[in-house]
N, C-alpha and C. Protein backbone atom coordinates (compact mmCIF):
# COMPACT_ATOMS: atom_id res chain seq x y z
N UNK A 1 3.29 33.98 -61.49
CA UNK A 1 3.76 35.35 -61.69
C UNK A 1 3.04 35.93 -62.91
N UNK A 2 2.58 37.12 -62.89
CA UNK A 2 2.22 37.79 -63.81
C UNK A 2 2.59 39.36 -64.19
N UNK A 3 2.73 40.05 -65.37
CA UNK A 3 3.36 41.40 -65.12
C UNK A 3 2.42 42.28 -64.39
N UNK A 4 1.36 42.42 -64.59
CA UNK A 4 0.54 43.31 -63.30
C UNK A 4 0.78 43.17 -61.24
N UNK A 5 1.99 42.14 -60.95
CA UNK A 5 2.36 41.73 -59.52
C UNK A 5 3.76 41.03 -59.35
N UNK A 6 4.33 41.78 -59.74
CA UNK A 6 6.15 41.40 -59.66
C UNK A 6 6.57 41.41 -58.23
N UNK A 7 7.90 40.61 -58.35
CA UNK A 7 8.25 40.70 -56.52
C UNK A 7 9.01 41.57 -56.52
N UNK A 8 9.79 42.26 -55.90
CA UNK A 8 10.93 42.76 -55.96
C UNK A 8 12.12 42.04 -55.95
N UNK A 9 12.33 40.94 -55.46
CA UNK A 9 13.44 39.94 -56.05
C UNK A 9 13.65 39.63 -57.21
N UNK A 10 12.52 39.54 -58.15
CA UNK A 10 12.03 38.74 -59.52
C UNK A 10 12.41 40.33 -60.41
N UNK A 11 12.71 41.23 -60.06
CA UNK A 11 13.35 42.23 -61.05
C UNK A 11 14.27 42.72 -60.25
N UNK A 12 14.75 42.86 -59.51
CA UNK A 12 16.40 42.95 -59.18
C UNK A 12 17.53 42.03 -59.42
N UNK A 13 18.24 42.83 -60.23
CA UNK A 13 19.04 42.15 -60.98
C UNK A 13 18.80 41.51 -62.34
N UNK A 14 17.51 41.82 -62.98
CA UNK A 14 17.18 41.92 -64.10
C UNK A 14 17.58 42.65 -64.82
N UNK A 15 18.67 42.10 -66.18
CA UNK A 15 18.79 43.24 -67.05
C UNK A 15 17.15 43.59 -67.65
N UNK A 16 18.19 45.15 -68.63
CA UNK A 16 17.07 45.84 -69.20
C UNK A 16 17.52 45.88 -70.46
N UNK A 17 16.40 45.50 -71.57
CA UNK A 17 16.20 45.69 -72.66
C UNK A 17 15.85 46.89 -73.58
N UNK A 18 16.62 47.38 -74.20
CA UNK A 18 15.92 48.13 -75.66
C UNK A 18 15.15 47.97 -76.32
N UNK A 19 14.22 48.63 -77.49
CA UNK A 19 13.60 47.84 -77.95
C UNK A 19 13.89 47.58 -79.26
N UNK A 20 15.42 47.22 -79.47
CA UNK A 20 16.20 46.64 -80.12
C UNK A 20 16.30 45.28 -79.72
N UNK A 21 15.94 45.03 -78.36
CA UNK A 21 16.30 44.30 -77.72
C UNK A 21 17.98 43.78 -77.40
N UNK A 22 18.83 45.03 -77.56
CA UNK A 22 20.15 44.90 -76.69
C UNK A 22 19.88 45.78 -75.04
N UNK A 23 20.87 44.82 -74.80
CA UNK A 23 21.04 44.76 -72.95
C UNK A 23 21.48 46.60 -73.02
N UNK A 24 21.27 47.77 -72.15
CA UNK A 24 21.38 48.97 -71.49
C UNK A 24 21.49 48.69 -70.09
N UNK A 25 21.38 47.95 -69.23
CA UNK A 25 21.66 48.08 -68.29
C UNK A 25 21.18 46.82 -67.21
N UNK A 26 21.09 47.02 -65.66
CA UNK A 26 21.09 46.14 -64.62
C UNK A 26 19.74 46.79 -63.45
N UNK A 27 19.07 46.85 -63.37
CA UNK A 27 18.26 46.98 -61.92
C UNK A 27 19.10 46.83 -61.17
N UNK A 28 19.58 47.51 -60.00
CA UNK A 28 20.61 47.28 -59.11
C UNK A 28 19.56 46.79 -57.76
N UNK A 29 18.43 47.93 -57.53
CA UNK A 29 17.56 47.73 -56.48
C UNK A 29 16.59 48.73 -56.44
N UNK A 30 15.77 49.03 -55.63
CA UNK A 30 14.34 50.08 -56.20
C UNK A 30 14.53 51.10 -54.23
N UNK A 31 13.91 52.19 -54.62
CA UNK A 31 13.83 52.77 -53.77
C UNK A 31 11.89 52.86 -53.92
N UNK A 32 11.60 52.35 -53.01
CA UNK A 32 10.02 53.10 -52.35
C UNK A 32 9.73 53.83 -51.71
N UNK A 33 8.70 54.85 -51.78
CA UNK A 33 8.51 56.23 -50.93
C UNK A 33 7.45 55.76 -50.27
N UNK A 34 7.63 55.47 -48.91
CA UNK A 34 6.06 54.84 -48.14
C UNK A 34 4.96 55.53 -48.10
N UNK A 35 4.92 56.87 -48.27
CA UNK A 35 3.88 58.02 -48.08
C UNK A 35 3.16 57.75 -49.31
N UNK A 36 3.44 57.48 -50.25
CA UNK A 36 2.39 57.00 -51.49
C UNK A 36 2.74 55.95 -52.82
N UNK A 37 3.55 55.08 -51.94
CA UNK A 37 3.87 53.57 -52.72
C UNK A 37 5.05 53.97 -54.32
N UNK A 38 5.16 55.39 -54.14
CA UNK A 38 6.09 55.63 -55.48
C UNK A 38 7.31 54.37 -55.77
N UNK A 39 7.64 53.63 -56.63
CA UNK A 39 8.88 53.08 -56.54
C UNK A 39 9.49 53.59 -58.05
N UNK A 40 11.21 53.82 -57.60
CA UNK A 40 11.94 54.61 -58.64
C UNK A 40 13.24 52.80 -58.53
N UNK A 41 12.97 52.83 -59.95
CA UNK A 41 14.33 51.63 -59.73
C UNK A 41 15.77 52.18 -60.53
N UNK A 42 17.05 51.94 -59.38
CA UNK A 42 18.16 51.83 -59.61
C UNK A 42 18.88 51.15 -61.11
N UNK A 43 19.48 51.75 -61.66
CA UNK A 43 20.15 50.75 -62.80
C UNK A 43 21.45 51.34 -62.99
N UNK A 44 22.27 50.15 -63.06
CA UNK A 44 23.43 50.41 -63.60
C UNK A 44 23.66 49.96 -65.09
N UNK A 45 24.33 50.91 -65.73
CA UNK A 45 24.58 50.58 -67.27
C UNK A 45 25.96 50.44 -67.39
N UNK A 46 26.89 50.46 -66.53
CA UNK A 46 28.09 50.11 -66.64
C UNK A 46 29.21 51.23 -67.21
N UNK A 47 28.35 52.50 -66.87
CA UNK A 47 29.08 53.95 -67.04
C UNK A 47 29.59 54.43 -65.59
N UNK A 48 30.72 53.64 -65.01
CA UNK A 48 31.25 54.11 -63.86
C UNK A 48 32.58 54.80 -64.12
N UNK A 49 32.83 55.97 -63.29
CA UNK A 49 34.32 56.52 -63.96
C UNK A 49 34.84 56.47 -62.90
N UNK A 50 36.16 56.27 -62.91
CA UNK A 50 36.88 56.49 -61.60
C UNK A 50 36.44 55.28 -60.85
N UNK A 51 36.75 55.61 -59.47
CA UNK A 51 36.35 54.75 -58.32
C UNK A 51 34.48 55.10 -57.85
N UNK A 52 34.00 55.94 -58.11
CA UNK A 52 32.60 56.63 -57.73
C UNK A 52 31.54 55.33 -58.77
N UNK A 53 30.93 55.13 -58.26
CA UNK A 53 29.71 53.97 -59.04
C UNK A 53 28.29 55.15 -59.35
N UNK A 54 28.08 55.28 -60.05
CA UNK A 54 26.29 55.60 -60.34
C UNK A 54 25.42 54.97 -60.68
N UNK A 55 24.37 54.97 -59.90
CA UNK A 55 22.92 54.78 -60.48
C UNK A 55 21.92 55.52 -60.95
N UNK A 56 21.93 55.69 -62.28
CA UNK A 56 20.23 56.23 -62.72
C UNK A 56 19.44 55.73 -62.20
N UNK A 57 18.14 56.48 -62.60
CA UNK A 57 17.04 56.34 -61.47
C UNK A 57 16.04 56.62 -62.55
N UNK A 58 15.22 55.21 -62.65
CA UNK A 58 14.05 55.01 -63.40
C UNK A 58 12.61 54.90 -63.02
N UNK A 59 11.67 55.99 -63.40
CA UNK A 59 10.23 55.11 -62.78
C UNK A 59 9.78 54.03 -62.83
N UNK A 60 9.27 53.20 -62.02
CA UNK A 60 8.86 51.85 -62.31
C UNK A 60 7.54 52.11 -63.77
N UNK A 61 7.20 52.90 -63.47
CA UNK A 61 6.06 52.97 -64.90
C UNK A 61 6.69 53.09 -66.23
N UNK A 62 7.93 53.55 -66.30
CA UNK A 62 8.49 53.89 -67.18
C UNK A 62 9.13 52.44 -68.32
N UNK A 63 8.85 51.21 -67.60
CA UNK A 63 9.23 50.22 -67.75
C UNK A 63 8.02 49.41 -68.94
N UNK A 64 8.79 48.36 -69.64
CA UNK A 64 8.13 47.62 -70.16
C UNK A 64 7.55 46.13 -69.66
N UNK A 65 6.82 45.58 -68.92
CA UNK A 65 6.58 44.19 -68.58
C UNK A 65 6.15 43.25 -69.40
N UNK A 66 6.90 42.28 -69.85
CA UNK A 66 6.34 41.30 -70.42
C UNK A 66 6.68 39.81 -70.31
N UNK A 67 5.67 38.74 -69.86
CA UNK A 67 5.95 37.46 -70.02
C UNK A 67 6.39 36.75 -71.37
N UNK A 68 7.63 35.88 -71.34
CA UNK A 68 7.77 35.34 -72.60
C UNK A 68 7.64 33.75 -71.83
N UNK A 69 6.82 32.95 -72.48
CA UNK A 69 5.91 31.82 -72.82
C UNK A 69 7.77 30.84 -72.67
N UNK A 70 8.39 29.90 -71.75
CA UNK A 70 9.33 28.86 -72.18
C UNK A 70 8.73 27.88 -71.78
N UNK A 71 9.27 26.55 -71.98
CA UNK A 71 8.49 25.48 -71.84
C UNK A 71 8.52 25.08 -70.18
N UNK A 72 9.74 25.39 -69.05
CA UNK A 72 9.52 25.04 -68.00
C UNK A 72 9.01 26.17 -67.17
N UNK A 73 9.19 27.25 -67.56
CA UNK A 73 8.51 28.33 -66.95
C UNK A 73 8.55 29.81 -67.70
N UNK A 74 7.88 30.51 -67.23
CA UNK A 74 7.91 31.70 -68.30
C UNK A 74 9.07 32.86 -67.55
N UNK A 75 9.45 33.41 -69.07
CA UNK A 75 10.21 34.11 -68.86
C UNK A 75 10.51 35.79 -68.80
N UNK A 76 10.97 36.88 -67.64
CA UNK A 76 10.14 37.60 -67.55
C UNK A 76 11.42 38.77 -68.22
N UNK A 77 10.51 39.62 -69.23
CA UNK A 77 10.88 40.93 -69.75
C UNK A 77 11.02 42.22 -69.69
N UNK A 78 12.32 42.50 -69.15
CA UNK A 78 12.01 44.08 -68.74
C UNK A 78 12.52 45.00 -69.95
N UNK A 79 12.06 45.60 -70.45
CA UNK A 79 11.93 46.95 -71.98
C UNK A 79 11.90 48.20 -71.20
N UNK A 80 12.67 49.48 -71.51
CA UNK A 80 12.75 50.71 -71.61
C UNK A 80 13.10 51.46 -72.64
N UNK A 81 12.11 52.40 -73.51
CA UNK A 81 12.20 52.24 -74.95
C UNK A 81 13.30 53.78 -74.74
N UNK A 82 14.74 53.58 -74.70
CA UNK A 82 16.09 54.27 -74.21
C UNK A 82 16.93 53.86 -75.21
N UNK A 83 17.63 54.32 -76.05
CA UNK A 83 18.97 53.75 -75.98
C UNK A 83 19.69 53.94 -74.75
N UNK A 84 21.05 53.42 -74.51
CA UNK A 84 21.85 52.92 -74.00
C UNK A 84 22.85 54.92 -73.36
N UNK A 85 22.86 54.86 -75.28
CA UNK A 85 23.56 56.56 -74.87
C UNK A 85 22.33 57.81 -74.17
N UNK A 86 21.41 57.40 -74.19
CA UNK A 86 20.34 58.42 -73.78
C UNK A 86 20.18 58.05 -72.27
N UNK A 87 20.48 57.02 -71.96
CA UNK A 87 20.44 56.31 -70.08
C UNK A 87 21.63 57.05 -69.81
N UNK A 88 22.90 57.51 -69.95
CA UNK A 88 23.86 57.97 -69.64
C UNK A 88 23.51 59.27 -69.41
N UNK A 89 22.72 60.33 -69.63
CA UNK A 89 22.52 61.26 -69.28
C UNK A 89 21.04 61.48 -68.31
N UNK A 90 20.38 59.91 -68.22
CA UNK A 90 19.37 60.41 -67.34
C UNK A 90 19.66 60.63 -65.77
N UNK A 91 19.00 61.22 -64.65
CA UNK A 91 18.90 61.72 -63.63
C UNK A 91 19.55 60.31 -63.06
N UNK A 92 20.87 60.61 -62.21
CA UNK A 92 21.67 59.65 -61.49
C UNK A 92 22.50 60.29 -60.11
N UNK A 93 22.96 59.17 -59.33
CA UNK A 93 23.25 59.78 -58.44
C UNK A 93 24.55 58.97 -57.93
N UNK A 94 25.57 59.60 -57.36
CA UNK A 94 26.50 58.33 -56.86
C UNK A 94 26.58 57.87 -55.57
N UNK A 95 26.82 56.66 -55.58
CA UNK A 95 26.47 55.55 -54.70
C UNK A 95 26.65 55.86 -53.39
N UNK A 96 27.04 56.77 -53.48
CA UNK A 96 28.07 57.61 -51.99
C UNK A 96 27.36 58.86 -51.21
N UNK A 97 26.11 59.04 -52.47
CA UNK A 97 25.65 60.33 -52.41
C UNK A 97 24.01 59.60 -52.10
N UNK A 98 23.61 58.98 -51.21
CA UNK A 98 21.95 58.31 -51.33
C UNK A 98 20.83 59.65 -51.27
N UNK A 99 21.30 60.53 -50.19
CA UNK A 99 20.27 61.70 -50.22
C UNK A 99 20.14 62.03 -51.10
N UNK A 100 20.92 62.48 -52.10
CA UNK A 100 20.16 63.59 -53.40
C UNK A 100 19.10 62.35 -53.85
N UNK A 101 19.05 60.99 -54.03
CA UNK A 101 17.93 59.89 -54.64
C UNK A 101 16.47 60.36 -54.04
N UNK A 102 16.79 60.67 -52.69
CA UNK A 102 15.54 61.17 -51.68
C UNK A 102 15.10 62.99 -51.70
N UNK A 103 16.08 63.83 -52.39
CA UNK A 103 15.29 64.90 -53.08
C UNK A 103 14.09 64.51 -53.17
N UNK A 104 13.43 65.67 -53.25
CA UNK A 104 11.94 65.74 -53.90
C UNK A 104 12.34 66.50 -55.58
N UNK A 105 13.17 67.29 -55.28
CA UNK A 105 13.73 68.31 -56.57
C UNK A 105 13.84 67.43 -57.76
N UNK A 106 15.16 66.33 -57.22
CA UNK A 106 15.85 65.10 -57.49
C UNK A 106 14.92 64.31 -58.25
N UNK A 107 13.80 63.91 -57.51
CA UNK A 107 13.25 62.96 -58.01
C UNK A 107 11.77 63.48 -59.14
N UNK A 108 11.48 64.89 -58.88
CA UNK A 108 11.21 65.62 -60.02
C UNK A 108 11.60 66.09 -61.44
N UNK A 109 13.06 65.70 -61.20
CA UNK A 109 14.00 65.57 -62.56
C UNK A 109 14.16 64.46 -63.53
N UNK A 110 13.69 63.15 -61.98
CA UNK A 110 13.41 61.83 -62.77
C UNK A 110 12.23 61.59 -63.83
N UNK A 111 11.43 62.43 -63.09
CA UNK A 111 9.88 62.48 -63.99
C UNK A 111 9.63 62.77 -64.92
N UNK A 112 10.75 64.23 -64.80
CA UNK A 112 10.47 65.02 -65.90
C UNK A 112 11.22 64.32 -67.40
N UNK A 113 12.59 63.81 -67.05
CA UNK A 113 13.34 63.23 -67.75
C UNK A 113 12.61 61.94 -68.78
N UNK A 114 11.56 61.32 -68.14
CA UNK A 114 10.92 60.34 -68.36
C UNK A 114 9.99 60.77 -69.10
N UNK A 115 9.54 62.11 -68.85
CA UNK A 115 8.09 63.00 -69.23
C UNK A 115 7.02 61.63 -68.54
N UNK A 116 6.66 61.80 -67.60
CA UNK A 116 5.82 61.26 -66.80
C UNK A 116 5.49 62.05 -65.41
N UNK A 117 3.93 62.07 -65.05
CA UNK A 117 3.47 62.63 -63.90
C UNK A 117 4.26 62.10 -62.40
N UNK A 118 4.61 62.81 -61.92
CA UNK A 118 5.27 62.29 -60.69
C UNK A 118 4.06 62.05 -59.66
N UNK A 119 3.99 61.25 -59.25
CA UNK A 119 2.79 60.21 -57.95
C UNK A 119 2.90 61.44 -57.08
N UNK A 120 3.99 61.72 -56.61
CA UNK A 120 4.21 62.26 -55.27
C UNK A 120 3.66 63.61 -55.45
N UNK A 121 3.92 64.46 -56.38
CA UNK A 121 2.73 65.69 -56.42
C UNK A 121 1.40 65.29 -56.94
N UNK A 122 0.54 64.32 -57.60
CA UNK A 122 -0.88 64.29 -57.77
C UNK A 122 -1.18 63.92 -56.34
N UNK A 123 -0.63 62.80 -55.22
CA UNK A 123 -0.97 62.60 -53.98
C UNK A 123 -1.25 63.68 -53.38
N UNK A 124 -0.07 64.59 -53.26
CA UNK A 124 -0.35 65.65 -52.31
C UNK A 124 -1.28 66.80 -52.41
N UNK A 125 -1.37 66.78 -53.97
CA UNK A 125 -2.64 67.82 -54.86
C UNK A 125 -4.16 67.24 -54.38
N UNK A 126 -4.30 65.69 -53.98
CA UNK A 126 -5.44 65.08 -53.89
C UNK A 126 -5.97 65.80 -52.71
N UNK A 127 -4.79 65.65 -51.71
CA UNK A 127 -4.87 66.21 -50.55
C UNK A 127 -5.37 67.18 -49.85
N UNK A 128 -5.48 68.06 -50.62
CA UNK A 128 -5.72 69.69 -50.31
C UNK A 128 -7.23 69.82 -50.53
């Protein structure tokens, strides 16, 4: 394993680190957009109210990868330089609600939130 080719098993369910290095949250699971390989990953931080569950919605670029060196195998690091209270207000959706995740609007809010280029408009800009 290396951080440039992760599985998707091997970070689901990976907590996420600060770069305090306290725990903010859980990878729950990733959504991929097949039209141009975008993946946005799910996290729960454990801000559920009521009976309704949410997931924020993170770019995979937005992430930190790093191997840490243990003696029987290495160990793998996920960083999002967030506090904890600043994940509580990023772009989320509840568990009940999957379409708004599949917005285009939606997932333009993720980008923006991140301040990062969204894949899905440079693809379609290539296009033309």
């Amino acid at each position: 394993m290396n951080k440039n080719q992760l599985k998707a098993s091997t970070i689901i369910g990976h907590n996420i680190l600060n770069d305090q290095g306290k725990q903010i949250g859980t990878i729950k699971d990733l959504i991929i957009f097949q039209k141009d390989g975008t993946v946005l990953a799910l996290i729960s931080s454990g801000f559920n109210f009521g009976e309704s569950k949410k997931y924020h919605v993170v770019p995979l670029a937005a992430f930190g990868f790093a191997l840490q060196e243990k003696t029987m195998k290495d160990e793998l690091i996920i960083t999002l330089d967030i506090s904890k209270n600043e994940l509580k207000n990023a772009p989320g959706f509840d568990t009940d609600n999957w379409k708004q995740a599949l917005d285009s609007k939606f997932v333009q809010s993720v980008y923006d939130f991140f301040e990062l280029e969204n894949p899905q408009l440079s693809s379609s800009q290539n296009r033309i």
